[in-house]
C-alpha atoms as a PDB file:
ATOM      1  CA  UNK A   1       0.000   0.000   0.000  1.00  0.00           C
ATOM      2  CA  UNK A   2       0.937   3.022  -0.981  1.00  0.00           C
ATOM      3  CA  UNK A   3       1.252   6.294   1.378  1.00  0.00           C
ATOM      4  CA  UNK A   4      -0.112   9.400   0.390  1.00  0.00           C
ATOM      5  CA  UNK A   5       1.550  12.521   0.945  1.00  0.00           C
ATOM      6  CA  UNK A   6      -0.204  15.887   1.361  1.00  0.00           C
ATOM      7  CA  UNK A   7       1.462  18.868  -0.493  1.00  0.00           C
ATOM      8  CA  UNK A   8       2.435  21.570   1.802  1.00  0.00           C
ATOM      9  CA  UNK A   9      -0.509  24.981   2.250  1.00  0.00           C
ATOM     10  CA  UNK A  10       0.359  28.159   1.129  1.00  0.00           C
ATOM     11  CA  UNK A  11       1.021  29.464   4.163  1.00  0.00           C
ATOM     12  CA  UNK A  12       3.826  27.040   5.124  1.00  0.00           C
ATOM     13  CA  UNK A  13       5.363  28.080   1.391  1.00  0.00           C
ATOM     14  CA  UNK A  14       5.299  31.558   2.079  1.00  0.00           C
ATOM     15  CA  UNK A  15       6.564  30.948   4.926  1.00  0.00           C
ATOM     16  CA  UNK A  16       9.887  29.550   3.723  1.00  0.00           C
ATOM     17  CA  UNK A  17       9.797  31.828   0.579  1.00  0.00           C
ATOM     18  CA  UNK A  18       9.879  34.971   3.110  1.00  0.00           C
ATOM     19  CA  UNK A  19      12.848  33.294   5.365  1.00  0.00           C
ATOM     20  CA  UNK A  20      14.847  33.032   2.501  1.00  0.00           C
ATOM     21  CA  UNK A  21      16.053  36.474   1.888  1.00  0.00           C
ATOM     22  CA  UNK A  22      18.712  37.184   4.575  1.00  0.00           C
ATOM     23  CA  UNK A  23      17.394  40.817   4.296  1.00  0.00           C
ATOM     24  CA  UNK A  24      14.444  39.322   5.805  1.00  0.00           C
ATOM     25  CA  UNK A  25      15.939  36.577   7.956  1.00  0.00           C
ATOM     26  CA  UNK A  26      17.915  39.706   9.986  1.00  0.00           C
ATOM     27  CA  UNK A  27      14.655  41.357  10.557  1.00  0.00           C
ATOM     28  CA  UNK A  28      13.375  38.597  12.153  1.00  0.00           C
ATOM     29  CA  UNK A  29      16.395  38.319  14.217  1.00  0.00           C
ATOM     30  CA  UNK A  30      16.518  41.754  15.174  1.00  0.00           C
ATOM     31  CA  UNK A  31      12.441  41.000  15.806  1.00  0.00           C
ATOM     32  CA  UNK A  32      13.173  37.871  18.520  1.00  0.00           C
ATOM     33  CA  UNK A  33      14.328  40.277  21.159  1.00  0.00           C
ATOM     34  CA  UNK A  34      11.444  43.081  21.039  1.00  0.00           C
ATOM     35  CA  UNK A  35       8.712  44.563  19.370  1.00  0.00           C
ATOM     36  CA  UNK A  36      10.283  47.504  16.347  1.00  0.00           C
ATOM     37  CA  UNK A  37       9.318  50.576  14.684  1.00  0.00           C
ATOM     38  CA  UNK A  38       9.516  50.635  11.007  1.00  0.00           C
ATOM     39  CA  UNK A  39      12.368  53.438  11.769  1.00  0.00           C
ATOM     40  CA  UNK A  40      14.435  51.367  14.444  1.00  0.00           C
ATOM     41  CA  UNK A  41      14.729  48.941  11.962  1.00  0.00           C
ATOM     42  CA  UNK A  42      16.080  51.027   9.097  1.00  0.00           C
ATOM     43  CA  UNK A  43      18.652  52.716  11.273  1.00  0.00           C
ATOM     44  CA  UNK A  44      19.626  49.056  11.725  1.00  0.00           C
ATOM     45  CA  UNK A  45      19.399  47.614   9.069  1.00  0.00           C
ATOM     46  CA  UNK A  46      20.967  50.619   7.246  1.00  0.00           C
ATOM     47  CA  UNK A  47      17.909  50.493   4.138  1.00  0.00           C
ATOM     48  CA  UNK A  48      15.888  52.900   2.810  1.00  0.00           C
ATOM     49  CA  UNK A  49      11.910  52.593   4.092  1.00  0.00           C
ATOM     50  CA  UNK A  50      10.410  51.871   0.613  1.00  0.00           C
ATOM     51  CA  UNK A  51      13.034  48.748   0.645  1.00  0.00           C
ATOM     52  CA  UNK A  52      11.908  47.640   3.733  1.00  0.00           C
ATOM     53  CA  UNK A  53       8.163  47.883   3.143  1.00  0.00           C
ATOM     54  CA  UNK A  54       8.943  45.454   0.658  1.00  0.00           C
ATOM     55  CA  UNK A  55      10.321  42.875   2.743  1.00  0.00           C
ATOM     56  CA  UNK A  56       8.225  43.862   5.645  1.00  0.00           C
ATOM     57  CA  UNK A  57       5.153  43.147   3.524  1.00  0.00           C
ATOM     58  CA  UNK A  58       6.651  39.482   2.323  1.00  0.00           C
ATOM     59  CA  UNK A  59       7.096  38.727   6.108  1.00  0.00           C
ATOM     60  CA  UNK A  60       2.886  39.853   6.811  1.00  0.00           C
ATOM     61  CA  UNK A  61       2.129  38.085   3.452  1.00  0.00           C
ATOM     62  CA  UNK A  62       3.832  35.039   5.142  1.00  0.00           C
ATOM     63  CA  UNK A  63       2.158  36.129   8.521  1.00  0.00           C
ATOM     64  CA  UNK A  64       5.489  35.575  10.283  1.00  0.00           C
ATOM     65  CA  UNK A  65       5.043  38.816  11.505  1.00  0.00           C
ATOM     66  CA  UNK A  66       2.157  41.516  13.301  1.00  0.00           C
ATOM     67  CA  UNK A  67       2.117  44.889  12.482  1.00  0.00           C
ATOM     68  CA  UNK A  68      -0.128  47.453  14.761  1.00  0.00           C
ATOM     69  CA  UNK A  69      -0.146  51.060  14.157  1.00  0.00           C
ATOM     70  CA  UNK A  70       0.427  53.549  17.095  1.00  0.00           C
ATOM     71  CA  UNK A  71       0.208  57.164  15.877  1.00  0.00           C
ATOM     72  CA  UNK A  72       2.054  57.281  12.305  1.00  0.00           C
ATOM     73  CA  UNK A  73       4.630  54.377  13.391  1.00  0.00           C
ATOM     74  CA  UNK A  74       3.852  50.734  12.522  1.00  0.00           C
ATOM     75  CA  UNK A  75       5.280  48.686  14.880  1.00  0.00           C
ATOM     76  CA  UNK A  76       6.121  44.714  14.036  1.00  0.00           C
ATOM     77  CA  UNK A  77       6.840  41.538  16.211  1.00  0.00           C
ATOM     78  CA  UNK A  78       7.202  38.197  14.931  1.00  0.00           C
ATOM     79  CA  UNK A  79       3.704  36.039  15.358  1.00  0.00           C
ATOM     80  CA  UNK A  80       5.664  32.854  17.030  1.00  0.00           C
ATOM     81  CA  UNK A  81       2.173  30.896  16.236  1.00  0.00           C
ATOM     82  CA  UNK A  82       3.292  30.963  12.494  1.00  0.00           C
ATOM     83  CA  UNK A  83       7.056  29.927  13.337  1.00  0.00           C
ATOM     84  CA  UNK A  84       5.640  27.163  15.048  1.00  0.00           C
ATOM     85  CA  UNK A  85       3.759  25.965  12.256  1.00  0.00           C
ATOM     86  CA  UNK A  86       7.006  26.035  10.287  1.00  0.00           C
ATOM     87  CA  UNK A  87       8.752  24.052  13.402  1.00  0.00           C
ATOM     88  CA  UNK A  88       6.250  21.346  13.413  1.00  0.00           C
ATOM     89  CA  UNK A  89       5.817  20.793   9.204  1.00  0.00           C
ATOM     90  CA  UNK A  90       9.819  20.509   9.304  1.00  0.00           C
ATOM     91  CA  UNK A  91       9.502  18.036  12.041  1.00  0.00           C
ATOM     92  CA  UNK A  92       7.026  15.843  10.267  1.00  0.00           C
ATOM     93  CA  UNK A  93       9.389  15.933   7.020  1.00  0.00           C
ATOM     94  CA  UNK A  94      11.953  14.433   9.280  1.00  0.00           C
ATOM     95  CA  UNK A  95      10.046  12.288  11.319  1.00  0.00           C
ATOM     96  CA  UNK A  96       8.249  10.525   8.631  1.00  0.00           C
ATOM     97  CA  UNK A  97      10.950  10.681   5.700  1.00  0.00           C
ATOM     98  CA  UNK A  98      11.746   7.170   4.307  1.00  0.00           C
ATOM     99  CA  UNK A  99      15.011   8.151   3.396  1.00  0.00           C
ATOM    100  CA  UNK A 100      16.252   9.954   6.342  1.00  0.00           C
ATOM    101  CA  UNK A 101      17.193   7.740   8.852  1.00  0.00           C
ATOM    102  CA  UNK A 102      15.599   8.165  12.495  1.00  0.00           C
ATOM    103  CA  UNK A 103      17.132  10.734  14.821  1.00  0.00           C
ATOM    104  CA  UNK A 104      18.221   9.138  17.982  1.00  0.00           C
ATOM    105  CA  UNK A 105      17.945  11.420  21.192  1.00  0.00           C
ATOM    106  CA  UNK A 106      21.359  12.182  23.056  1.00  0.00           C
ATOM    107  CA  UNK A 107      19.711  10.712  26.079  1.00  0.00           C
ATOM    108  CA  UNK A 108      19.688   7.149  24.142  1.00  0.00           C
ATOM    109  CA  UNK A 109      23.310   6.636  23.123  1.00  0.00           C
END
């Protein structure tokens, strides 16, 4: 009998599409440790704002990260629910591979 497989959603490919800029992949970073204006993260980053809209908006797209508007500053934080997602589909790929061989736990050796 054969398994079927289930093709990954959208969501979990726009998910790795967005991570795979390392433009993005240091917002994120710089994201872990607190919630960032739109203008903290250019000074950091060192980009102009219309660049970073870009990006920004490939990271909601991918809803990796919440955006909430105080004043006329958009603040983002990453939306760990989505990262999760990613965590547990990257899991499954490993846990049920047929070519992979099993992980064994450091605890076991």
């Amino acid at each position: 009998m054969q398994k079927t497989t289930s093709l990954p959603s959208t969501l979990i490919i726009l998910g790795f599409h967005a991570l795979s800029d390392p433009l993005r992949v240091q917002v994120v970073d710089l994201l872990r440790e607190q919630e960032l204006c739109v203008c903290d993260l250019c000074g950091v980053l060192e980009v102009t704002q219309s660049k970073l809209s870009f990006h920004l908006k490939t990271l909601k797209e991918a809803q990796l990260v919440k955006a909430r508007q105080e004043g006329r500053w958009i603040y983002y934080s990453l939306n760990l629910s989505q990262f999760v997602v990613l965590e547990q589909y990257l899991a499954e790929l490993r846990r049920f591979s047929p070519i992979l061989p099993p992980r064994i736990c450091k605890d076991e050796e």
